[in-house]
N, C-alpha and C. Protein backbone atom coordinates (compact mmCIF):
# COMPACT_ATOMS: atom_id res chain seq x y z
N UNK A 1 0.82 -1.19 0.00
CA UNK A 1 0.00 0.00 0.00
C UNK A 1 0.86 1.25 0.00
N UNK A 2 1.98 1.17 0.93
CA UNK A 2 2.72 2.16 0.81
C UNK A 2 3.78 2.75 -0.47
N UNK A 3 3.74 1.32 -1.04
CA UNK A 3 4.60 1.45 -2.22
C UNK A 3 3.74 2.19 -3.49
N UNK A 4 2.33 1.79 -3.51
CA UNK A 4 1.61 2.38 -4.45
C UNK A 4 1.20 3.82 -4.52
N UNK A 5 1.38 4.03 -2.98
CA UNK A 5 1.22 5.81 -2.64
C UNK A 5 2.39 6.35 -3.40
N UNK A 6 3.31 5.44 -3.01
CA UNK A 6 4.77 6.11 -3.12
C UNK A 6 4.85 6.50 -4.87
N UNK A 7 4.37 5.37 -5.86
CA UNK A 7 4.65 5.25 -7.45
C UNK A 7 3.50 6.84 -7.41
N UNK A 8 2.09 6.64 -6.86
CA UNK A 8 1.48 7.68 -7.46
C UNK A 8 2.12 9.06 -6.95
N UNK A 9 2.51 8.93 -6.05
CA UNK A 9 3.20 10.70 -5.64
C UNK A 9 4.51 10.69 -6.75
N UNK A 10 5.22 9.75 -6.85
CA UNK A 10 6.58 9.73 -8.26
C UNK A 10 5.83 10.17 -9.28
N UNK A 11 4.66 9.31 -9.64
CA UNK A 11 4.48 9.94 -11.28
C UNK A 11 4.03 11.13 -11.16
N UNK A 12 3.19 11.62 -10.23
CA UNK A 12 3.06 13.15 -10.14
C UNK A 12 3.54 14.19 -10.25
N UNK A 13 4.65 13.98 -9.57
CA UNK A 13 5.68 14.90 -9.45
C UNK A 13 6.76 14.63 -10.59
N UNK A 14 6.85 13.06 -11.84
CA UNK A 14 7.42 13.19 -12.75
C UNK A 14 6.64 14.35 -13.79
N UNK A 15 5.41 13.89 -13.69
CA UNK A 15 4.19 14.44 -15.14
C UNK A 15 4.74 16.21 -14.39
N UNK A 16 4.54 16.55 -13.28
CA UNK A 16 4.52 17.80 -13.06
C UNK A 16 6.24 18.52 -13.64
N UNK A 17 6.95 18.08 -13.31
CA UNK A 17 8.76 18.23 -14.21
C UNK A 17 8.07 18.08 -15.76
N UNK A 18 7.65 17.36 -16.27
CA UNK A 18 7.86 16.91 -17.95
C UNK A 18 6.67 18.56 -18.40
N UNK A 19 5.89 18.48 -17.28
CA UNK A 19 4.62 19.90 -18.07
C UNK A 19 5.57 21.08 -17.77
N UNK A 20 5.79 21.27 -16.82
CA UNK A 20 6.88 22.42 -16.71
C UNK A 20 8.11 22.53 -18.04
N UNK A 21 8.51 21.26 -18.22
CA UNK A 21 9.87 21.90 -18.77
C UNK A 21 9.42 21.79 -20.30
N UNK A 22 8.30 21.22 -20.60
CA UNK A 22 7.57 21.59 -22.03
C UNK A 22 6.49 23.07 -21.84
N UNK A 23 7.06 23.99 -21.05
CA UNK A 23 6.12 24.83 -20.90
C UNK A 23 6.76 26.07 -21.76
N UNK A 24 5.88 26.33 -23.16
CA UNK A 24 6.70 27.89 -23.87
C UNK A 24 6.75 29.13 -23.06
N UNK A 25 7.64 30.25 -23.85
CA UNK A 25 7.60 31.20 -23.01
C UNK A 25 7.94 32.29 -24.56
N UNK A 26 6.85 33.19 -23.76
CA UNK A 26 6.92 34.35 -25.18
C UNK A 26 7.55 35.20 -24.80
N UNK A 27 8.41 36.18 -25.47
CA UNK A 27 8.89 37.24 -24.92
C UNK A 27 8.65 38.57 -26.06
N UNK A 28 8.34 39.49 -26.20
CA UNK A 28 8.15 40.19 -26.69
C UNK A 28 9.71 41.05 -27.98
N UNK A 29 10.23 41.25 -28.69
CA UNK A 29 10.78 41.90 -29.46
C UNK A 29 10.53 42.92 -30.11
N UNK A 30 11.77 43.32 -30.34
CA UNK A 30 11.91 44.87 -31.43
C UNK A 30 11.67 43.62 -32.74
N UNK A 31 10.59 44.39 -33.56
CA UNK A 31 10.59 43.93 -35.27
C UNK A 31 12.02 44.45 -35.83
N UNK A 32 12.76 45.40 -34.99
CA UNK A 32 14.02 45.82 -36.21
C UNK A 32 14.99 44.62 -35.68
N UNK A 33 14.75 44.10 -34.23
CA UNK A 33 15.84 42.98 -34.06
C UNK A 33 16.15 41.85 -34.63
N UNK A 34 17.34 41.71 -35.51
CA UNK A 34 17.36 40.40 -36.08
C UNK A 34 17.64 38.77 -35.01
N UNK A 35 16.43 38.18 -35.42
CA UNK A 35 16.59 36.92 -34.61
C UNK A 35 16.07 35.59 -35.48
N UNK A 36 17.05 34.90 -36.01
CA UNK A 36 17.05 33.89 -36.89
C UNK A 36 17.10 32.88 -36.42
N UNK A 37 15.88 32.16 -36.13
CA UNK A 37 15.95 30.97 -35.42
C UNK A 37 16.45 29.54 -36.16
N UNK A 38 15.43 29.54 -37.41
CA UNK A 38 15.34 28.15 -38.51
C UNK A 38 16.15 28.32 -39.51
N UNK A 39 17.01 29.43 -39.45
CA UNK A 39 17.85 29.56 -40.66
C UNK A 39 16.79 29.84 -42.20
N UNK A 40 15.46 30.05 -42.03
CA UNK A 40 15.04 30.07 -43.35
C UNK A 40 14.55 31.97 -43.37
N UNK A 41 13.68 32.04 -44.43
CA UNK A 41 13.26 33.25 -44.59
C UNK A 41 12.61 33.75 -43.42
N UNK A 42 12.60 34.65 -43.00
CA UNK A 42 12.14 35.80 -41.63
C UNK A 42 12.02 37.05 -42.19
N UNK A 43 11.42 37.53 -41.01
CA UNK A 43 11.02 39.11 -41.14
C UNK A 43 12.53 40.23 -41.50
N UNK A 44 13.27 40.04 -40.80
CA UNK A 44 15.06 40.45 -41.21
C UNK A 44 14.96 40.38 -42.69
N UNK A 45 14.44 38.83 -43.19
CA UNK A 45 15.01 39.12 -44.60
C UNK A 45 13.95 40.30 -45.64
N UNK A 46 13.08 39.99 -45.01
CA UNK A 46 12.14 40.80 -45.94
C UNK A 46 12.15 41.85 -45.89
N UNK A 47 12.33 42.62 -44.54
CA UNK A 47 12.33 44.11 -44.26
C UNK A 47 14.33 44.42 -45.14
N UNK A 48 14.93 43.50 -44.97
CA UNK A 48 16.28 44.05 -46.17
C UNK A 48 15.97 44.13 -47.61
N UNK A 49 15.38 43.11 -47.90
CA UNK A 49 15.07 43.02 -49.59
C UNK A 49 14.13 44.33 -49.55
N UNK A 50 13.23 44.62 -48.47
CA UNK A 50 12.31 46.08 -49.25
C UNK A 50 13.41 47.16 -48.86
N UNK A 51 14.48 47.16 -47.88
CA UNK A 51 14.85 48.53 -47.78
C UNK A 51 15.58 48.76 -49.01
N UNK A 52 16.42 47.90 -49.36
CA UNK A 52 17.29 47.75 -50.17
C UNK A 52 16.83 48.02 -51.84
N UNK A 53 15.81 47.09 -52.13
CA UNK A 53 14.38 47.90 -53.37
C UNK A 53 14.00 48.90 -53.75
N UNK A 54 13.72 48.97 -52.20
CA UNK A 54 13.07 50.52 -52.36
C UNK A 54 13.79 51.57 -52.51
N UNK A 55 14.95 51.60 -52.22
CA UNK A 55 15.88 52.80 -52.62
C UNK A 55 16.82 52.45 -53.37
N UNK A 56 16.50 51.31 -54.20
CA UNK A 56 17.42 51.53 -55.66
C UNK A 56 15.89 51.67 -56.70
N UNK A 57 14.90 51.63 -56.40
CA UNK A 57 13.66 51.40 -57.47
C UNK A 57 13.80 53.32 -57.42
N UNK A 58 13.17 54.33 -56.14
CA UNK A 58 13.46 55.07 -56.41
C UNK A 58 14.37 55.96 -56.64
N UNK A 59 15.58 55.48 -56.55
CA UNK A 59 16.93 56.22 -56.58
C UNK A 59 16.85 56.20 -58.21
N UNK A 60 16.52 55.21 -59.13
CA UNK A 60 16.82 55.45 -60.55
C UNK A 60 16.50 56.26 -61.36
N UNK A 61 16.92 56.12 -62.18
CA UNK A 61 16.52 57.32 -63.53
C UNK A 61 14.99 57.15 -64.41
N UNK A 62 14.71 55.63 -64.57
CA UNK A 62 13.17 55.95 -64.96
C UNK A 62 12.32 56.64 -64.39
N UNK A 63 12.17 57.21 -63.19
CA UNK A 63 11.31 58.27 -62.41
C UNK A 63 11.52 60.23 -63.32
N UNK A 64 12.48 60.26 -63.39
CA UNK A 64 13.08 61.39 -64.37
C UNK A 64 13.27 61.65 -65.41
N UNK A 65 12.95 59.96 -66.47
CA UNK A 65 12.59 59.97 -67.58
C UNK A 65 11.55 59.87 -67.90
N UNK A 66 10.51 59.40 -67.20
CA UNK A 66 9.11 59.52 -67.33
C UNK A 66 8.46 61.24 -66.98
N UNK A 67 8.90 61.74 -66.35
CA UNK A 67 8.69 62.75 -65.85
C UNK A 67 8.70 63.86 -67.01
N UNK A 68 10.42 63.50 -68.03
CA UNK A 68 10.47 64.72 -68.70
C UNK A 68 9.82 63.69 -70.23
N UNK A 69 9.19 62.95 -70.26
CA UNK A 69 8.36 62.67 -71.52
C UNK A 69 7.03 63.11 -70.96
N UNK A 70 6.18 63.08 -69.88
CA UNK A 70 4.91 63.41 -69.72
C UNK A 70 4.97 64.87 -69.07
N UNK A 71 5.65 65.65 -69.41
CA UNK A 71 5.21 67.22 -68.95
C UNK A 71 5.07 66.98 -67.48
N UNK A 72 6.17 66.17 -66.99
CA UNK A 72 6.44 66.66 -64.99
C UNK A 72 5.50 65.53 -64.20
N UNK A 73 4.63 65.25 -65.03
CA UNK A 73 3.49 64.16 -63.98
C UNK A 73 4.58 62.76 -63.49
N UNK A 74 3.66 62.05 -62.36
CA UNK A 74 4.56 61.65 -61.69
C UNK A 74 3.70 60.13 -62.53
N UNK A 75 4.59 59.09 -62.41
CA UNK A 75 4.51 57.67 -62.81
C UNK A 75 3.43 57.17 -62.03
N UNK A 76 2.45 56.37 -62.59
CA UNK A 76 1.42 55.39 -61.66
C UNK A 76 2.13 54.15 -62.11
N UNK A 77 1.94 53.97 -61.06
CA UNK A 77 2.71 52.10 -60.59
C UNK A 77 1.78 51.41 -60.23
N UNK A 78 1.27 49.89 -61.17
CA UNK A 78 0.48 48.71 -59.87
C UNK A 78 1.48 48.20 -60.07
N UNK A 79 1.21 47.09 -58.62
CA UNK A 79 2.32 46.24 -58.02
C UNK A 79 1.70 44.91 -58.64
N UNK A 80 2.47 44.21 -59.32
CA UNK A 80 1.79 42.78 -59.94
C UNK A 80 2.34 41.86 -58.76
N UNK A 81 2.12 40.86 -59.57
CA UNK A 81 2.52 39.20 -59.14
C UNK A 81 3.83 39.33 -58.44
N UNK A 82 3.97 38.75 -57.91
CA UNK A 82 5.54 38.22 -57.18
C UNK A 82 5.84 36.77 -57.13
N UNK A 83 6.32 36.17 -57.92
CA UNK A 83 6.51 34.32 -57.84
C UNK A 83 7.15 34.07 -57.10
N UNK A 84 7.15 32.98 -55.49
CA UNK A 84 7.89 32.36 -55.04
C UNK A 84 8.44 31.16 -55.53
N UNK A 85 9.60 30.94 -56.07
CA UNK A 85 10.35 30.14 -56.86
C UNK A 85 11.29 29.24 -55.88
N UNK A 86 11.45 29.72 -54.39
CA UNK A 86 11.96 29.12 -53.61
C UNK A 86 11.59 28.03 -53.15
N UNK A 87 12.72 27.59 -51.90
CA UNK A 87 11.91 25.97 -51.74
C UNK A 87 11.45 25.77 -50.60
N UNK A 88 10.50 27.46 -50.17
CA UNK A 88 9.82 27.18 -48.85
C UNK A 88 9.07 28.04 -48.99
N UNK A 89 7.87 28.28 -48.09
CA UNK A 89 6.79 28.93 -48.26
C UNK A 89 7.52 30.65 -47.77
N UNK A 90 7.43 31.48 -48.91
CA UNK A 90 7.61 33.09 -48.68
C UNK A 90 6.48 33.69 -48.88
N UNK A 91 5.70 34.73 -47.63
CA UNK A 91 4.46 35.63 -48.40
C UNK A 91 5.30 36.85 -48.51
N UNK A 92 5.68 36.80 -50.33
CA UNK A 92 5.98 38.26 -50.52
C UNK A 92 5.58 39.75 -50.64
N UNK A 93 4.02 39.54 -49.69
CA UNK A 93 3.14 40.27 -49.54
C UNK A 93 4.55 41.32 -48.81
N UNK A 94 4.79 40.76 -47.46
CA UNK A 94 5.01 41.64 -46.47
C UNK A 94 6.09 42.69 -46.93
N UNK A 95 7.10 42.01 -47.92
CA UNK A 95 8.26 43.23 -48.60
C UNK A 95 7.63 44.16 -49.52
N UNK A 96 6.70 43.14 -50.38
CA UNK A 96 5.47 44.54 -51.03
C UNK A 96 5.19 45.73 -50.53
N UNK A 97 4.75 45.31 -49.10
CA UNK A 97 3.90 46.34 -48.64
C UNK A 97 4.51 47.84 -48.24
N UNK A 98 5.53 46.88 -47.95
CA UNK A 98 6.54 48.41 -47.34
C UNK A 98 6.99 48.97 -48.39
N UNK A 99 7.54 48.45 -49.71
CA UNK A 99 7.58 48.76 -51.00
C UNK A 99 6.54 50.20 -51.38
N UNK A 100 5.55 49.83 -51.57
CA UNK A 100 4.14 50.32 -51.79
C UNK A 100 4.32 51.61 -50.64
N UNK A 101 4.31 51.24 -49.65
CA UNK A 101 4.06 52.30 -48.57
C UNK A 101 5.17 53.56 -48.80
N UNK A 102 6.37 53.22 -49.19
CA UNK A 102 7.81 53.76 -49.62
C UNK A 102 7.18 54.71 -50.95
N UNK A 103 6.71 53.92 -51.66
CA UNK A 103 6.31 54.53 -52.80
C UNK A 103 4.91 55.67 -52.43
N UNK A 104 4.12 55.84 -51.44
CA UNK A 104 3.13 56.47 -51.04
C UNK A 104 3.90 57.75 -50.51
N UNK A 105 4.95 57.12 -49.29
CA UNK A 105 5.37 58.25 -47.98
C UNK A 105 6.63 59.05 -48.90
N UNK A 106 7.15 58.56 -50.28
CA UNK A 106 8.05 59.33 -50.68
C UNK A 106 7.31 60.62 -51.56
N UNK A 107 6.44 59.96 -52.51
CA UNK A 107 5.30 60.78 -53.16
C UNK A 107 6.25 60.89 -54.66
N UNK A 108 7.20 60.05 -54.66
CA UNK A 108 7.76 60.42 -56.00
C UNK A 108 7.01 59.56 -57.26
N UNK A 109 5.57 58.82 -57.23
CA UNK A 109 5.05 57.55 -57.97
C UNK A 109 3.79 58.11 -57.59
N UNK A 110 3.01 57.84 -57.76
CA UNK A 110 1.35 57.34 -57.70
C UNK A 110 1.61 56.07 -57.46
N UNK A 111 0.48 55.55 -56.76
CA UNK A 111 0.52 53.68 -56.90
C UNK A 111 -1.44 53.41 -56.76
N UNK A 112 -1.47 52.70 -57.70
CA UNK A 112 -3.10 52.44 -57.93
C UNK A 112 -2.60 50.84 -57.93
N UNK A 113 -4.41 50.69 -57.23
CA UNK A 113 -4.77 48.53 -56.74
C UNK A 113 -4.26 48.20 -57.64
N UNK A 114 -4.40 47.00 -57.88
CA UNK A 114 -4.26 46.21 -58.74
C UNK A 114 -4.89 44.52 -58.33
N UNK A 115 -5.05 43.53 -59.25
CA UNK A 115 -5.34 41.89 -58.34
C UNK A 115 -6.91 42.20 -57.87
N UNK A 116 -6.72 41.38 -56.74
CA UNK A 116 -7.93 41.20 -56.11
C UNK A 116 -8.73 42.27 -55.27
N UNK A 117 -7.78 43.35 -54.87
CA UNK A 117 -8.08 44.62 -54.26
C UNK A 117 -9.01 45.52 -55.64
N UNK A 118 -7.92 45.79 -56.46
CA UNK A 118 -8.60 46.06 -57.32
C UNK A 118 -10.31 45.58 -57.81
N UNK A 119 -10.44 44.70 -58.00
CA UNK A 119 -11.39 43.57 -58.39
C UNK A 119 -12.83 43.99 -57.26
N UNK A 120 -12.29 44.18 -56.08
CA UNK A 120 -13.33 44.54 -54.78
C UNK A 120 -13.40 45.96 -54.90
N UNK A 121 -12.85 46.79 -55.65
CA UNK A 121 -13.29 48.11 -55.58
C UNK A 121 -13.96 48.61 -56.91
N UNK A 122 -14.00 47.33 -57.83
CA UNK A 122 -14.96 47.80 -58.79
C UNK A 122 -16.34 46.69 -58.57
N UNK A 123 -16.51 46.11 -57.38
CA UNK A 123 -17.57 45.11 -56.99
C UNK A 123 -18.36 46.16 -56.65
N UNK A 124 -17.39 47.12 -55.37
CA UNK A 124 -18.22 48.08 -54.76
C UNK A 124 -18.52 49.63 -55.58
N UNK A 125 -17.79 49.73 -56.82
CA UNK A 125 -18.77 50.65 -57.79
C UNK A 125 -19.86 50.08 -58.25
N UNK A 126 -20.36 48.69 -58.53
CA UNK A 126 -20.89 48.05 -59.31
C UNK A 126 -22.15 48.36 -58.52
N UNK A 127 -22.34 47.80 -57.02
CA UNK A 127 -22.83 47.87 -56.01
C UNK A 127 -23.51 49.21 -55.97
N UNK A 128 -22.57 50.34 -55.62
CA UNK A 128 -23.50 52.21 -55.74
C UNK A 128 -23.99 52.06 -56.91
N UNK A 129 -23.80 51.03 -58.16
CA UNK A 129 -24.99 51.97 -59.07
C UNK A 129 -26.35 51.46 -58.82
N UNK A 130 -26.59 50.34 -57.85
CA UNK A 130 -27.93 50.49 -57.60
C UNK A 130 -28.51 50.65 -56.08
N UNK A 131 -27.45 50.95 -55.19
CA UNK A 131 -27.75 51.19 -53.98
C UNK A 131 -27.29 52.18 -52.96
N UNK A 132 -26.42 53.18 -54.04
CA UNK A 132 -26.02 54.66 -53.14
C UNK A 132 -26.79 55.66 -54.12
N UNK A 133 -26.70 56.95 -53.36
CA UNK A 133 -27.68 57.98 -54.20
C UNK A 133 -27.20 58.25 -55.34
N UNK A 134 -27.62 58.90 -56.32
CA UNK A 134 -26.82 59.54 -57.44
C UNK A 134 -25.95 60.14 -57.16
N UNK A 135 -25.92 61.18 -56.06
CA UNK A 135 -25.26 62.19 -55.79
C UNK A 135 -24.28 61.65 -55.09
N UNK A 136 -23.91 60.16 -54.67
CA UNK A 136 -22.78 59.92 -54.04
C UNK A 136 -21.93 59.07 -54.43
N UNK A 137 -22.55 58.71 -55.72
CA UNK A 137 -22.43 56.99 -56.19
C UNK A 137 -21.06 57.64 -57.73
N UNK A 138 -20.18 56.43 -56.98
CA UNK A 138 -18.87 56.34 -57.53
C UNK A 138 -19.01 56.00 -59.21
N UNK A 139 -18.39 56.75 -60.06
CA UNK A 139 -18.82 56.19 -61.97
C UNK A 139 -17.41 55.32 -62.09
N UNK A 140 -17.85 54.36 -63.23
CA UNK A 140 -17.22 53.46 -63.77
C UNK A 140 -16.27 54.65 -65.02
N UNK A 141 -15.22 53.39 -65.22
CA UNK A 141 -14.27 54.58 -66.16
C UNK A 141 -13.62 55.57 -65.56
N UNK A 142 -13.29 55.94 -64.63
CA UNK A 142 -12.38 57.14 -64.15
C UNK A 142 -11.41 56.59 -63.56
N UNK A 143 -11.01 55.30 -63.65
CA UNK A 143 -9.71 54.78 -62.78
C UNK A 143 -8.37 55.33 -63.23
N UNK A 144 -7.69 55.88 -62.71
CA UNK A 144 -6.46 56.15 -62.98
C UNK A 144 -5.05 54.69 -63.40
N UNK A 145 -5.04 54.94 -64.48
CA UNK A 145 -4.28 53.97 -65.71
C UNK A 145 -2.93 53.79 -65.09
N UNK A 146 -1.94 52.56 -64.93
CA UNK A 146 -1.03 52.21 -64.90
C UNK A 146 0.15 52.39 -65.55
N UNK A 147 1.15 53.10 -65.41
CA UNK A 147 2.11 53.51 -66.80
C UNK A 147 3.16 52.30 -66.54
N UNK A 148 2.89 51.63 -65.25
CA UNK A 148 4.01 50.67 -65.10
C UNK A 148 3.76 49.40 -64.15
N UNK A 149 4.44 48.12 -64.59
CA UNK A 149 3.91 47.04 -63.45
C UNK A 149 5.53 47.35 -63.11
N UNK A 150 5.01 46.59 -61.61
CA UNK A 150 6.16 46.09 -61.00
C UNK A 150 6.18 44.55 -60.64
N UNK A 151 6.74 43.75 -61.21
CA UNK A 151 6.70 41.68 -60.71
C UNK A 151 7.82 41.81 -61.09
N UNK A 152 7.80 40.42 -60.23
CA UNK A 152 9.20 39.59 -59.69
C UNK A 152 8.94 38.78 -59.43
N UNK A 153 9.73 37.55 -58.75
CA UNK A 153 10.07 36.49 -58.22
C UNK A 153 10.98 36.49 -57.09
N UNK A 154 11.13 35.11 -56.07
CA UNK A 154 12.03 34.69 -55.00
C UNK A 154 12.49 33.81 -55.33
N UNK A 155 13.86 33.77 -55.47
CA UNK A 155 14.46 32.47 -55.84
C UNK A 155 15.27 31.98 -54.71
N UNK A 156 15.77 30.73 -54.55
CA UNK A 156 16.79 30.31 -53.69
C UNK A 156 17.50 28.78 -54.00
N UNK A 157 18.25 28.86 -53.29
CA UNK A 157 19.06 27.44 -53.80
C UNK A 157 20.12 27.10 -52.38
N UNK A 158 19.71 25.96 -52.21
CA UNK A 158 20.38 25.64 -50.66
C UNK A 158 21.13 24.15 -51.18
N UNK A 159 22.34 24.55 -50.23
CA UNK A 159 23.26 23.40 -50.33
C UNK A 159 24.05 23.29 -48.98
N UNK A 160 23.69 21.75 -49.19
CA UNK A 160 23.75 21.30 -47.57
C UNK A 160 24.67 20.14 -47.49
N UNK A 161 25.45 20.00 -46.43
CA UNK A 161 25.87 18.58 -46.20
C UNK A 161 25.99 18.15 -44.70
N UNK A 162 25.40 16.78 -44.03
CA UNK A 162 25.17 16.61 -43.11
C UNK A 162 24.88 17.91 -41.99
N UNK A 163 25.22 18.04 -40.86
CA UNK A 163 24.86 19.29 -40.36
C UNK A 163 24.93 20.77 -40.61
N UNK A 164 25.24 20.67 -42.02
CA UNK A 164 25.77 22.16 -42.31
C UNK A 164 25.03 22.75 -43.49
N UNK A 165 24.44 23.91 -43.63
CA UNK A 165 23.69 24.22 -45.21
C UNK A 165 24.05 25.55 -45.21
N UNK A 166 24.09 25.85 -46.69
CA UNK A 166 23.49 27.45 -46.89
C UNK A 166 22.93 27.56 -47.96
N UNK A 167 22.00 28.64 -47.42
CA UNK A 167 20.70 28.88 -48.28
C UNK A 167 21.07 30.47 -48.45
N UNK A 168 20.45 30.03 -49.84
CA UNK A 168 20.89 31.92 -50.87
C UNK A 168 19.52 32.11 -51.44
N UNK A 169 19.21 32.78 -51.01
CA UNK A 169 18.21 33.85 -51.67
C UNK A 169 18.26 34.83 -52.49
N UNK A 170 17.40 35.15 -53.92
CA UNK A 170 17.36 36.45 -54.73
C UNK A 170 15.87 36.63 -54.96
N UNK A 171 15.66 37.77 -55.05
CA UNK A 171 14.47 38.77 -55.09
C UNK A 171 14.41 39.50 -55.60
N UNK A 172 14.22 38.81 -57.09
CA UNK A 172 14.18 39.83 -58.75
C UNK A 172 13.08 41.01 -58.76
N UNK A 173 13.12 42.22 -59.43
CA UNK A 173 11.71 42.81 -58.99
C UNK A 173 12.37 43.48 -60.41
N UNK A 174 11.00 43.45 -61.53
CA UNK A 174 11.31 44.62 -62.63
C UNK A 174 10.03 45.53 -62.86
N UNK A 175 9.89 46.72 -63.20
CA UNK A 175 9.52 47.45 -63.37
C UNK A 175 9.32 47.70 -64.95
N UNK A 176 7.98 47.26 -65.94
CA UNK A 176 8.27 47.54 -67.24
C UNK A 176 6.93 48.22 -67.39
N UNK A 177 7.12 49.29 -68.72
CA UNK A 177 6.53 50.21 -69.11
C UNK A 177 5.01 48.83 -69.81
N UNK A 178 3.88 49.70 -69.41
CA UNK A 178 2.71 48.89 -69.50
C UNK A 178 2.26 49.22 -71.01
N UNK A 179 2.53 50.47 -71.84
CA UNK A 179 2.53 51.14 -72.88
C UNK A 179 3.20 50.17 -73.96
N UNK A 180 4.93 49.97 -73.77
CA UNK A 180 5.74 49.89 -74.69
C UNK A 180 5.89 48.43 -74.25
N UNK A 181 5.70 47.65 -73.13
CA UNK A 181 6.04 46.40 -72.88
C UNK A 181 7.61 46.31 -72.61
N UNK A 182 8.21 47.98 -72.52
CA UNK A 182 9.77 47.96 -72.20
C UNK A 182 10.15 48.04 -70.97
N UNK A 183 11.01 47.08 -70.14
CA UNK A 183 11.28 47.20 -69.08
C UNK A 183 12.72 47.99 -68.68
N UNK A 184 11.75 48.89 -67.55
CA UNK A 184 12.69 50.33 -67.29
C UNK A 184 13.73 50.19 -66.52
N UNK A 185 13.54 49.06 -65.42
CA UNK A 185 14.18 48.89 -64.29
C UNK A 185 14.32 47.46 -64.31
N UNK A 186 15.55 47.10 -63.07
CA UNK A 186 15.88 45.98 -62.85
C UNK A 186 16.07 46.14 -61.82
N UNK A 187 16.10 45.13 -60.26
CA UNK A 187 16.60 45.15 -59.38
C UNK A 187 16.87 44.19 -58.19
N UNK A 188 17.82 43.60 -57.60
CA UNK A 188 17.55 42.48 -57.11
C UNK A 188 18.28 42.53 -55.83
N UNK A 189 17.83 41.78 -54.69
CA UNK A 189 18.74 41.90 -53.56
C UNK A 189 18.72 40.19 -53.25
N UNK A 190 20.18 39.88 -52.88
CA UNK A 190 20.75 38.75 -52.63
C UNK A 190 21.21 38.74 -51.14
N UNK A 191 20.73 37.45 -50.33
CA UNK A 191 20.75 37.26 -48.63
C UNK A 191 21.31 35.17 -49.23
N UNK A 192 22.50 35.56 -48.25
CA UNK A 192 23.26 33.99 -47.88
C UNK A 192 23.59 33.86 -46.45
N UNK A 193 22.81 33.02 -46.02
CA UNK A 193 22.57 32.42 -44.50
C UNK A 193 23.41 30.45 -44.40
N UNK A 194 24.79 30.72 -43.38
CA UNK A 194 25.42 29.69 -42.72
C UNK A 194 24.53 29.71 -42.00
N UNK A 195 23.63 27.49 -41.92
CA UNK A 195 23.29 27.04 -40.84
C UNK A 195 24.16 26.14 -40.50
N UNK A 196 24.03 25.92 -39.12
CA UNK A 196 25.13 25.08 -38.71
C UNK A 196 24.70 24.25 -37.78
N UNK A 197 23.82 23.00 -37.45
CA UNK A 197 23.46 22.48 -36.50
C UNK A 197 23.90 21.14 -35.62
């Protein structure tokens, strides 16, 4: 009898050690802090590929050549497709965005929807023509025209041997005239990560 008290107070106090030391713990971070846990794509990499984009997309000269062919107006940009070509799941939403936002907070571009955003804002013109007043209701045809896409792709290529890999990443992004089908820009940022486990 005493021995069976004894096993059930042991496993108790084993199960209570095994829940504890499987117990997570969150800690809060700076988004600018780099912390690379899995060696794969992270927030670090994405916020480099947009800083790095974004100020060679607007640092170039198609912004100043468009400018002095249209009498000073500034370029409208949609943001197209982005292909992940890599060999792990990337949402290249998140480098977009800051992209896009870069392109808003600098003011040197216009940037109009494009995709599925687009698509929901002509649902909801479709929508006011039979259920907002005349006097408030948005017209079809006045969208402001695209002079340029911007798509790309993520590529990568990892080479590994027993505990050791590195994985290289590129993040093509071109910019071609929607008019002439000529592409104005090129630009790419390259990230190579030693894992070592």
């Amino acid at each position: 009898m005493k021995f069976n008290k004894f096993l059930t107070v042991a496993a108790i106090a084993v199960s209570g050690m095994l829940i504890a030391s499987c117990s997570r713990q969150v800690t809060r971070v700076s988004t600018d802090q780099t912390i690379d846990v899995s060696g794969g794509w992270n927030n670090s990499d994405s916020r480099m590929a947009a800083d790095e984009l974004t100020g060679k997309i607007l640092g170039a000269n198609w912004i100043s050549t468009h400018q002095e062919e249209h009498q000073g107006k500034k370029p409208v940009v949609i943001v197209g497709f982005v292909q992940n070509k890599s060999h792990e799941h990337i949402d290249a939403e998140t480098f977009l965005k800051d992209i896009e936002s870069a392109f808003i907070q600098t003011q040197r571009v216009r940037l109009v929807q494009g995709g599925k955003k687009r698509e929901e804002l002509r649902a909801e013109k479709e929508d006011q023509q039979t259920n907002a007043t005349v006097s408030s209701m948005k017209k079809f045809g006045l969208e402001n025209g695209a002079d340029y896409i911007l798509q790309g792709s993520i590529n990568s290529i990892v080479d590994a041997h027993k505990r050791q890999k590195v994985v290289y990443y590129q993040v093509n992004l071109e910019l071609t005239n929607i008019q002439t089908n000529e592409v104005v820009w090129i630009g790419e940022k390259k990230i190579a990560k030693y894992v070592k486990n």
